[in-house]
C-alpha atoms as a PDB file:
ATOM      1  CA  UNK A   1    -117.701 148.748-118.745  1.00  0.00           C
ATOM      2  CA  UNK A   2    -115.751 146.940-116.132  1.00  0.00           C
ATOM      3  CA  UNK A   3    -115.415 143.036-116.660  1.00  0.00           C
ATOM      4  CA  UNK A   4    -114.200 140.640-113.522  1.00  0.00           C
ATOM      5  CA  UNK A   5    -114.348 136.897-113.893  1.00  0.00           C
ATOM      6  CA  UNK A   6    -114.808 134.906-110.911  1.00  0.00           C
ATOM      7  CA  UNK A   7    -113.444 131.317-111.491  1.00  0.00           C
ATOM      8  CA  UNK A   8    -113.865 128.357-108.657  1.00  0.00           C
ATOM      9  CA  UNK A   9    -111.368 125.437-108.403  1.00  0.00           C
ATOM     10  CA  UNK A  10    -110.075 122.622-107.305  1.00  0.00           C
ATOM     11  CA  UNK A  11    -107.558 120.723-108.381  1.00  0.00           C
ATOM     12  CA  UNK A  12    -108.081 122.084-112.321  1.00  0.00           C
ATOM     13  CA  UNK A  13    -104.244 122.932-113.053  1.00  0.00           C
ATOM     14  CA  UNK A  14    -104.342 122.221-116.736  1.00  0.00           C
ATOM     15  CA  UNK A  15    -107.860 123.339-117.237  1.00  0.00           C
ATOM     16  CA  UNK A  16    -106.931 126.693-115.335  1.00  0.00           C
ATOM     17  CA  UNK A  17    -103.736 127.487-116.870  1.00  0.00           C
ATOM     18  CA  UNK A  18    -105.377 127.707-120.055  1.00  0.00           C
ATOM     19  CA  UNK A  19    -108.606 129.332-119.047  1.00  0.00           C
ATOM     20  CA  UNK A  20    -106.595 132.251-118.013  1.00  0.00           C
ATOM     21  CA  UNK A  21    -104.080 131.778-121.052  1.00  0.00           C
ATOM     22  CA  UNK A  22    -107.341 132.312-123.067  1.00  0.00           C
ATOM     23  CA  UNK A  23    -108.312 135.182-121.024  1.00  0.00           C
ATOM     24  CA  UNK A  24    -105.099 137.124-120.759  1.00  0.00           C
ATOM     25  CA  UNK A  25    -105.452 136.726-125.074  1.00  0.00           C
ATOM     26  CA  UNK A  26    -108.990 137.876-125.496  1.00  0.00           C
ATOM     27  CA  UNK A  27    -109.976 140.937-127.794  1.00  0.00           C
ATOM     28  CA  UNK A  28    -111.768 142.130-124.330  1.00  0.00           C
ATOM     29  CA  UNK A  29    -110.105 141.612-121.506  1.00  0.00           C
ATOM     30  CA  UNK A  30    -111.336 141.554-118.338  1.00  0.00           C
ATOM     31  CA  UNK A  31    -110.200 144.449-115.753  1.00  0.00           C
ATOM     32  CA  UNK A  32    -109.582 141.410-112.623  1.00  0.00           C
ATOM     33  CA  UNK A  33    -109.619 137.972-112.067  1.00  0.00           C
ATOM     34  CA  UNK A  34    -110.519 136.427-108.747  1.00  0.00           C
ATOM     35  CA  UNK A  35    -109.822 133.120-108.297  1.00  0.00           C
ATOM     36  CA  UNK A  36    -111.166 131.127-105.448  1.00  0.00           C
ATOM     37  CA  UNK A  37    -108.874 127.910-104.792  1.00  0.00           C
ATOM     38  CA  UNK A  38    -109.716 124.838-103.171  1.00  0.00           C
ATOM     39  CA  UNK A  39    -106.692 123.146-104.305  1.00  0.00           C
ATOM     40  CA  UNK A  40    -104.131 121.731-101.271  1.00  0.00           C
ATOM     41  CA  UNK A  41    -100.987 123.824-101.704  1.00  0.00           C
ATOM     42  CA  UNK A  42    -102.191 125.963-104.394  1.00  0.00           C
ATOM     43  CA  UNK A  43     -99.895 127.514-106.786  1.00  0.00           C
ATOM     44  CA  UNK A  44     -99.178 130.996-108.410  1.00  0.00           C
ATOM     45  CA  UNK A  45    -100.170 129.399-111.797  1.00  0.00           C
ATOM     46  CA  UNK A  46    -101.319 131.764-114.674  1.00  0.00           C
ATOM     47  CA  UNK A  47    -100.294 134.947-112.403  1.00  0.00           C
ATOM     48  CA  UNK A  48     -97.516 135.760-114.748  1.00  0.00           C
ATOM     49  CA  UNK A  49     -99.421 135.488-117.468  1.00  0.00           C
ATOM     50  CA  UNK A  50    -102.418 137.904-116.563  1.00  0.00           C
ATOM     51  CA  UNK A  51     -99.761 140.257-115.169  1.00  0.00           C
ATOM     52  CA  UNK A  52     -98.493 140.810-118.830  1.00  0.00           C
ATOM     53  CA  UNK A  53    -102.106 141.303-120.090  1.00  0.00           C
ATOM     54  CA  UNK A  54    -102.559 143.870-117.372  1.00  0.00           C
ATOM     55  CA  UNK A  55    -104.879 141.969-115.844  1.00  0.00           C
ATOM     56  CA  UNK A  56    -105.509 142.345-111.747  1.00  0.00           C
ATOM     57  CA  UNK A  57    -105.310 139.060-110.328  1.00  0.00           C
ATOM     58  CA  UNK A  58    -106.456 137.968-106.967  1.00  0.00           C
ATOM     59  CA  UNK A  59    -106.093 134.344-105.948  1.00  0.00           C
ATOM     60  CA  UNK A  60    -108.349 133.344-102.413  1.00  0.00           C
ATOM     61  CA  UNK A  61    -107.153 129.980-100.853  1.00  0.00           C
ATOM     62  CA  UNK A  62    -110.125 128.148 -99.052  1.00  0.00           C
ATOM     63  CA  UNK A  63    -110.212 124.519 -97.739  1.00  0.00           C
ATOM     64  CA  UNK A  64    -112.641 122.314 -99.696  1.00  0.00           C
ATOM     65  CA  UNK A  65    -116.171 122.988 -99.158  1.00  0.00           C
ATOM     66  CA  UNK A  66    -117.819 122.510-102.735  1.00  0.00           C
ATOM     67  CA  UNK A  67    -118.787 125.160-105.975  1.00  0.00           C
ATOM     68  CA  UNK A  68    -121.619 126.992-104.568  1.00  0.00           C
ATOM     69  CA  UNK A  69    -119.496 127.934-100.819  1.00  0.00           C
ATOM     70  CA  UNK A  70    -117.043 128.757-102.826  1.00  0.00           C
ATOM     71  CA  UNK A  71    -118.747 131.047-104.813  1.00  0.00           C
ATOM     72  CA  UNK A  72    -120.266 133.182-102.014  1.00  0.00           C
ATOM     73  CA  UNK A  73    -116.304 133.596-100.832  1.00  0.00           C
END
């Protein structure tokens, strides 16, 4: 079965970093994460960390335009 996880955010740093720290350390990992960023001058936080997982990891920058927009990115 293949897992992705779709996570929306803006401005979440903290909250993200360890969302993904959790996700990289699950007994089932996902096969990708996508995350769609609403954040002004968004970061490469929690890439290296899915990278040793073996985790895909796809970040999509967007300017703000609210959760459900984002979603349908």
């Amino acid at each position: 079965m293949r897992i992705s996880v779709v996570i929306v955010t803006m401005g979440g740093s903290r909250l993200l970093d360890r969302c993904l720290a959790e996700l990289a350390s699950g007994a089932t990992k996902p096969e990708e994460v996508v995350l769609v960023d609403q954040s002004p001058g968004a970061s490469g936080s929690g890439m290296p960390t899915l990278a040793e997982a073996g985790i895909a990891f796809q970040r999509i920058s967007i300017p703000p335009t609210g959760v459900s927009p984002a979603r349908n990115q």
